[in-house]
Protein backbone atom coordinates (compact mmCIF):
# COMPACT_ATOMS: atom_id res chain seq x y z
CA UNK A 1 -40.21 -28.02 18.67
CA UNK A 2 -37.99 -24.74 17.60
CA UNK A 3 -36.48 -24.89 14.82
CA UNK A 4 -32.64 -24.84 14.11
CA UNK A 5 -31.23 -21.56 12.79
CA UNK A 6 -30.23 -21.89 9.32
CA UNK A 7 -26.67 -21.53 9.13
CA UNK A 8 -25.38 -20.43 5.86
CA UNK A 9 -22.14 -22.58 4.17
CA UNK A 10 -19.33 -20.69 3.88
CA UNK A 11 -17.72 -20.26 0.53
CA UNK A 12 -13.88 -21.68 -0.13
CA UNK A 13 -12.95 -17.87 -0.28
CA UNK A 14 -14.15 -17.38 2.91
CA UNK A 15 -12.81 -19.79 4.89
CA UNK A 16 -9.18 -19.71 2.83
CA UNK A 17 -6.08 -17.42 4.33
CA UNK A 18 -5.03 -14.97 2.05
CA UNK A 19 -1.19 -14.98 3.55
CA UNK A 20 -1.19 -18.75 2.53
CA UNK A 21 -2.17 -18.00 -0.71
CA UNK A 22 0.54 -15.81 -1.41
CA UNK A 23 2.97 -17.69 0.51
CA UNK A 24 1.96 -20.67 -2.39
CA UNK A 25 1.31 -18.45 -5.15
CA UNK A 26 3.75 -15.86 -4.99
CA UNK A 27 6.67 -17.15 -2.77
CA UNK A 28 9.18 -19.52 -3.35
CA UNK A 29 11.51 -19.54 -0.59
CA UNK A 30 13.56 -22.66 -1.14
CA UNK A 31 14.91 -21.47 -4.63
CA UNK A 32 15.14 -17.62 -3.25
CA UNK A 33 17.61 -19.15 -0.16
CA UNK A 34 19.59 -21.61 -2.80
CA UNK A 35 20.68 -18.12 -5.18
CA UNK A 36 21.56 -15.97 -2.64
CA UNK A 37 23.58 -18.62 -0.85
CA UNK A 38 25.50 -20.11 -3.98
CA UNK A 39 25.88 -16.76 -5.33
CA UNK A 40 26.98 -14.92 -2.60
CA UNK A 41 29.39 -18.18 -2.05
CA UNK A 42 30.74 -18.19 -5.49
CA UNK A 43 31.20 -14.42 -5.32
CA UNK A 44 33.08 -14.10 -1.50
CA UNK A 45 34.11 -17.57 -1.18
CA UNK A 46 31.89 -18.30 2.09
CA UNK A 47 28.46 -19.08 2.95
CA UNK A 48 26.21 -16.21 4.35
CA UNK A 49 25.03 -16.38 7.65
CA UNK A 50 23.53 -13.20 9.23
CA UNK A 51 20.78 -11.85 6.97
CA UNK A 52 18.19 -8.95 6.91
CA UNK A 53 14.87 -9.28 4.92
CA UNK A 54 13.29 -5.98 4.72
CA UNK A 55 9.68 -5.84 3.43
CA UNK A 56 9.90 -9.42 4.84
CA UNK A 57 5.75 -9.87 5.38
CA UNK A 58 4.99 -12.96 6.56
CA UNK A 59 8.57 -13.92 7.49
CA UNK A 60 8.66 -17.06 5.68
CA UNK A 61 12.03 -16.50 3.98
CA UNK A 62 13.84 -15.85 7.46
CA UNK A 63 12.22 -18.78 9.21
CA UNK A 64 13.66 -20.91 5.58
CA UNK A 65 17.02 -19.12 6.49
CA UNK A 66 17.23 -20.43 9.75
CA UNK A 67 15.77 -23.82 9.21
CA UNK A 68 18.92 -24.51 6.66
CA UNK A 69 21.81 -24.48 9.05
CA UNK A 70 22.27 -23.69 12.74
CA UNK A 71 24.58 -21.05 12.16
CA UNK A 72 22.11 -18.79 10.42
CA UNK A 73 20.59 -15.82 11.77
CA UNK A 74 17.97 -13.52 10.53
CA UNK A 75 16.40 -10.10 10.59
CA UNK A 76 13.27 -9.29 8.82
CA UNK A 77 11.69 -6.02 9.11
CA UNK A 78 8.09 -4.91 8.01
CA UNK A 79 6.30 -1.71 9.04
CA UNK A 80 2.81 -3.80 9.01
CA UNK A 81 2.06 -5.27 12.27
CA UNK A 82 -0.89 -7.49 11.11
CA UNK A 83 1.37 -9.41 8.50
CA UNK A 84 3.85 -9.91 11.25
CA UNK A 85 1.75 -10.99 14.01
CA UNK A 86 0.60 -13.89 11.41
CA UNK A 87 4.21 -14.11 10.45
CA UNK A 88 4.88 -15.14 13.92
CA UNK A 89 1.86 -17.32 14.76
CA UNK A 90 1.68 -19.29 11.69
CA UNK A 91 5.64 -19.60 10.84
CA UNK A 92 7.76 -19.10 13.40
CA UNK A 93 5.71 -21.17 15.43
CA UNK A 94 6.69 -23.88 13.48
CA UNK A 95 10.25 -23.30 13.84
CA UNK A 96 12.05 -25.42 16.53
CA UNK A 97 12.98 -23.73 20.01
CA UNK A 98 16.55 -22.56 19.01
CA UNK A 99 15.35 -21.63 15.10
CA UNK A 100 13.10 -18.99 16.67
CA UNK A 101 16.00 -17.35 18.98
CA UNK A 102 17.87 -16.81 15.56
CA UNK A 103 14.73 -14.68 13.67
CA UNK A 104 14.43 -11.31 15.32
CA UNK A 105 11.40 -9.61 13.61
CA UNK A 106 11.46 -5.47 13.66
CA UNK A 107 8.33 -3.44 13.44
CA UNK A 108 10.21 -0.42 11.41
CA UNK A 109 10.22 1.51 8.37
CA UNK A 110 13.27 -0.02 5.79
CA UNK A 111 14.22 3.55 5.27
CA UNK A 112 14.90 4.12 8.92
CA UNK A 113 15.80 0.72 10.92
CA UNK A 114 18.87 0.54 12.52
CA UNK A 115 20.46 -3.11 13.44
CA UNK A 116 23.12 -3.67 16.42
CA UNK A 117 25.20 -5.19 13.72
CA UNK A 118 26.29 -4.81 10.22
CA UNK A 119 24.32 -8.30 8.31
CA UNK A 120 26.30 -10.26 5.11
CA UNK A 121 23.02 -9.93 3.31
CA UNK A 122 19.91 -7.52 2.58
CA UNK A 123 17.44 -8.90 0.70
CA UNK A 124 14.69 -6.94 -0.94
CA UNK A 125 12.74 -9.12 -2.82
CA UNK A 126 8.75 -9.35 -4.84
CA UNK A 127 9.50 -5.94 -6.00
CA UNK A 128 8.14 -4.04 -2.87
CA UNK A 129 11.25 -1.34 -2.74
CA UNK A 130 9.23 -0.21 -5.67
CA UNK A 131 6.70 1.44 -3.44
CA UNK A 132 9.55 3.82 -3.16
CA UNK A 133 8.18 6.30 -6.31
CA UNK A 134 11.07 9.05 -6.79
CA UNK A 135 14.92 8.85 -7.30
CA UNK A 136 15.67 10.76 -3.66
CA UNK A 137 13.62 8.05 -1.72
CA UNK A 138 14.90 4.74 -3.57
CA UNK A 139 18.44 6.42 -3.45
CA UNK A 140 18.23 6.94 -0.18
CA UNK A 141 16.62 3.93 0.69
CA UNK A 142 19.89 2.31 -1.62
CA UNK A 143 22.31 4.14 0.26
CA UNK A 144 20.60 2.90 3.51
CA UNK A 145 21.19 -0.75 2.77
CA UNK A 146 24.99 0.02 1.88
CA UNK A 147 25.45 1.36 5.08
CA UNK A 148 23.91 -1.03 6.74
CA UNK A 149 25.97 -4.21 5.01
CA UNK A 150 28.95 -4.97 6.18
CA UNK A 151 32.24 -4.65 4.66
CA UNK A 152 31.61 -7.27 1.81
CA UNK A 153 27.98 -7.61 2.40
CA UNK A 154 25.90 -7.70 -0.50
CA UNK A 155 21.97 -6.68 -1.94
CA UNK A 156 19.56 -8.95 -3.51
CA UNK A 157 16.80 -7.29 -5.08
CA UNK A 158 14.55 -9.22 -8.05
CA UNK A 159 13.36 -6.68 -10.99
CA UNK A 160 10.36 -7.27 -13.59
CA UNK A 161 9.58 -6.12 -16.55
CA UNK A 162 9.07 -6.60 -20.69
CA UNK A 163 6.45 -4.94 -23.06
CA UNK A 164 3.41 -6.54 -21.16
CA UNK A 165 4.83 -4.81 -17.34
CA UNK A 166 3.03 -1.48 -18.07
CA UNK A 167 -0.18 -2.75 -19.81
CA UNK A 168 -3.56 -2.98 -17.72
CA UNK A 169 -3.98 -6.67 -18.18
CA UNK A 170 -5.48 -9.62 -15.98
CA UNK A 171 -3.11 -12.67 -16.05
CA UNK A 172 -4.66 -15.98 -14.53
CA UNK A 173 -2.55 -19.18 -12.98
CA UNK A 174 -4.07 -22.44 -11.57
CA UNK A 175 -3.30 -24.18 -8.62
CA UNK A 176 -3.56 -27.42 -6.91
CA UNK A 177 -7.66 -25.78 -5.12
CA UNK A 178 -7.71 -22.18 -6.09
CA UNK A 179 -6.51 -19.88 -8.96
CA UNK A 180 -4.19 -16.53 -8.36
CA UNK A 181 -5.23 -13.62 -11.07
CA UNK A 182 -2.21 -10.54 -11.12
CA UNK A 183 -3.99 -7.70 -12.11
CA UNK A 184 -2.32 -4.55 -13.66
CA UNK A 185 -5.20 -1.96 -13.01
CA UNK A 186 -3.75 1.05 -14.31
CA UNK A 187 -0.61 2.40 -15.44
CA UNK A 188 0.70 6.01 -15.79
CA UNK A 189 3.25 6.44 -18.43
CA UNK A 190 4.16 10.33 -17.54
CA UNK A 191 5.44 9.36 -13.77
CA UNK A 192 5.71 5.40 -14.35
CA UNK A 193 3.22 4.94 -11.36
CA UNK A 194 1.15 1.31 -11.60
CA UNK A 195 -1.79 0.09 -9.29
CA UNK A 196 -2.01 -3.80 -9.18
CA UNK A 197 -3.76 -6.09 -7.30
CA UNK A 198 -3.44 -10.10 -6.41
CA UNK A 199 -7.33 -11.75 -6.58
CA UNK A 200 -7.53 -15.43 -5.62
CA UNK A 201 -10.88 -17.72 -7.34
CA UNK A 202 -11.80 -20.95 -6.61
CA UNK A 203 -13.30 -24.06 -7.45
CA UNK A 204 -17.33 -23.78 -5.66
CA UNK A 205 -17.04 -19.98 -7.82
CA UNK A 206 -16.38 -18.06 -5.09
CA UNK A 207 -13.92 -14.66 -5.24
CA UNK A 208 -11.58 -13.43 -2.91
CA UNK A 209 -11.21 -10.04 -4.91
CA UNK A 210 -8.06 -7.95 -4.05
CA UNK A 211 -6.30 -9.93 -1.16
CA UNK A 212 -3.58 -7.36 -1.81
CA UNK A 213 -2.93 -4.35 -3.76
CA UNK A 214 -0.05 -2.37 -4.45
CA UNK A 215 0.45 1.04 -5.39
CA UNK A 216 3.99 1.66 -6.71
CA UNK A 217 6.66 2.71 -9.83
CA UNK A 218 7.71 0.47 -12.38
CA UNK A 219 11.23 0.97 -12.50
CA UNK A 220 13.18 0.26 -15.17
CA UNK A 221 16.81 -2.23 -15.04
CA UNK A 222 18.82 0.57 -16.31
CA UNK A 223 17.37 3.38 -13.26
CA UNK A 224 18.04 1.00 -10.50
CA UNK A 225 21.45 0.14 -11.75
CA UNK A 226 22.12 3.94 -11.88
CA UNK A 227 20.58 4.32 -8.37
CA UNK A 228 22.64 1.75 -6.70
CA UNK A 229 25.85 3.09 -8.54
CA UNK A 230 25.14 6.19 -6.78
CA UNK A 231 24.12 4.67 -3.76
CA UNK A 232 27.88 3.32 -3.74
CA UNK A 233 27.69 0.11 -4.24
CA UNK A 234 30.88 -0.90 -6.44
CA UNK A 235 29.50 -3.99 -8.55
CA UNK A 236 25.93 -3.92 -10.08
CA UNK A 237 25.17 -7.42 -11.50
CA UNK A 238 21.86 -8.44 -13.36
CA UNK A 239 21.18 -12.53 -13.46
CA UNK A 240 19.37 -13.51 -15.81
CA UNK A 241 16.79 -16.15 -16.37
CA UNK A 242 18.78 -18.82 -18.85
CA UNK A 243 16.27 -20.77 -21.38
CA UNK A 244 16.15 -24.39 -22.36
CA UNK A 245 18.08 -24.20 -25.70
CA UNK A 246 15.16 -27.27 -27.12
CA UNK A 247 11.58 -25.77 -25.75
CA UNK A 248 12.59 -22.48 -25.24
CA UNK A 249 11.16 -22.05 -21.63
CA UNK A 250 12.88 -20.51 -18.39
CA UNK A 251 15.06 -23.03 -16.55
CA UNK A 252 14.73 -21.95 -13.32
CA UNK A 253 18.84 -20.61 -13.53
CA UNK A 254 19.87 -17.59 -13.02
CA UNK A 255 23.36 -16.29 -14.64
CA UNK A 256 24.94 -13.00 -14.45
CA UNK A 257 24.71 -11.58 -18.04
CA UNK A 258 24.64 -8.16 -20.25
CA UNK A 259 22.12 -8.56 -22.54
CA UNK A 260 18.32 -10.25 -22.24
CA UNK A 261 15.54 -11.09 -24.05
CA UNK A 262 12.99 -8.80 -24.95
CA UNK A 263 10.07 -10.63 -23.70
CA UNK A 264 6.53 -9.85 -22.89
CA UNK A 265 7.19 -10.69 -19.14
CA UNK A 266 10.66 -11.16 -17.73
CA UNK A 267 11.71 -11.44 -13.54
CA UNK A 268 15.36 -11.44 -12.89
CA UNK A 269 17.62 -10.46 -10.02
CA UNK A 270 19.95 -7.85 -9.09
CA UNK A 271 22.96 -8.08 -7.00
CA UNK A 272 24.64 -5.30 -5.69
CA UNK A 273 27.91 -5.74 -4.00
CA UNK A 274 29.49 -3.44 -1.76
């Protein structure tokens, strides 16, 4: 009698999808949908409906866009066609029948798509408009978004930063059945260039070492402002984090405001009205 073939186990890394991980790591698309909408309703006195989400990956925040009211439409554009072919398989498949007709998803470069119509909202969010490393391409990337809003249409970007953002540090958070390690590699203080990478560890000690990596500038508050001034935008708004006045710990609530904390570690957003 022959003998089975001996069929190795596979390892939690192997078997676990790197796009979930960041989708439950990284992402948080439920909060991300309730600023933009409250904030761009407080500031033009309507809801948002027709969005575009450039570096927009695995789609997840237009398929959350959709899902909220059936007047929503979205647009999200990536020039990766792996991430959106997972995108589309594993999110918008879950989307009803007439959610789906409202996502269109573009296979472009942000600094050159062109929409049949002008969109209430751009969103540019987890920092990847930083893999734009000199003034002329973020500029021009900037003044590509303005043009592209319509006439009271408005950019959300989120910004990080404090005195840890340039250091080459590992920093480790635990979840539910795996951790997520952001690793600052290296850092180069003459031209503000940074390589990072996400690694993902779990529980039988297995590693799934740089699930994604990033190559980009740290920019500072004070150069993007600048940049989207230029750009044209009239309005430049940072909203800050606000604390709980007893522990001392982020709330969750972002406010517009003028001066912040000098932190190790800070994430806040910018909205740039047109």
């Amino acid at each position: 009698m022959k003998s089975r073939p001996y069929r190795k186990k596979k390892t939690m890394a192997e078997k676990a999808d790197r796009h979930v991980l960041y989708e439950k790591s990284v992402q948080n698309v439920a909060s991300e949908y309730d600023f933009v909408s409250k904030t761009f309703r407080k500031l033009r006195g309507r809801r948002p409906r027709h969005i575009r989400e450039d570096f927009c990956g695995t789609a997840s925040m237009c398929c959350e866009w959709v899902r909220r009211s059936k007047k929503n439409t979205a647009i999200g554009v990536d020039i990766d066609p792996e991430v959106l072919a997972w995108g589309r398989q594993h999110n918008l498949s879950r989307l009803k029948p007439d959610e789906r007709l409202r996502i269109s998803l573009l296979q472009d470069d942000v600094f050159h798509v062109k929409t049949d119509r002008p969109v209430e909202v751009v969103l540019a969010m987890n920092f990847s408009y930083q893999l734009f490393m000199t003034r002329e391409k973020l500029g021009g990337y900037f003044r590509k978004v303005h043009e592209a809003l319509g006439e009271d249409g408005i950019l959300f970007m989120d910004a990080y930063g404090g005195y840890d953002a340039p250091r080459e540090i590992k920093e480790k958070t635990r979840f539910k059945k795996f951790n997520y390690i952001w690793e600052q590699a290296s850092y180069n203080p003459i031209d503000g260039k940074m390589r990072c990478h996400i690694h993902f560890t779990f529980p039988d000690g297995s590693k799934m070492k740089q699930a994604f990596s990033y190559e980009w500038r740290l920019w500072s508050l004070p150069e993007l402002r600048e940049l989207l001034d230029e750009a044209g935008f009239s309005k430049v708004t940072v909203y800050w984090e606000e604390t709980d006045p007893e522990t001392g710990e982020g709330t969750a609530v972002y406010s517009p405001a003028t001066v912040g904390d000098a932190d190790p570690g800070w994430v806040c957003f910018l909205v740039a009205e047109k």
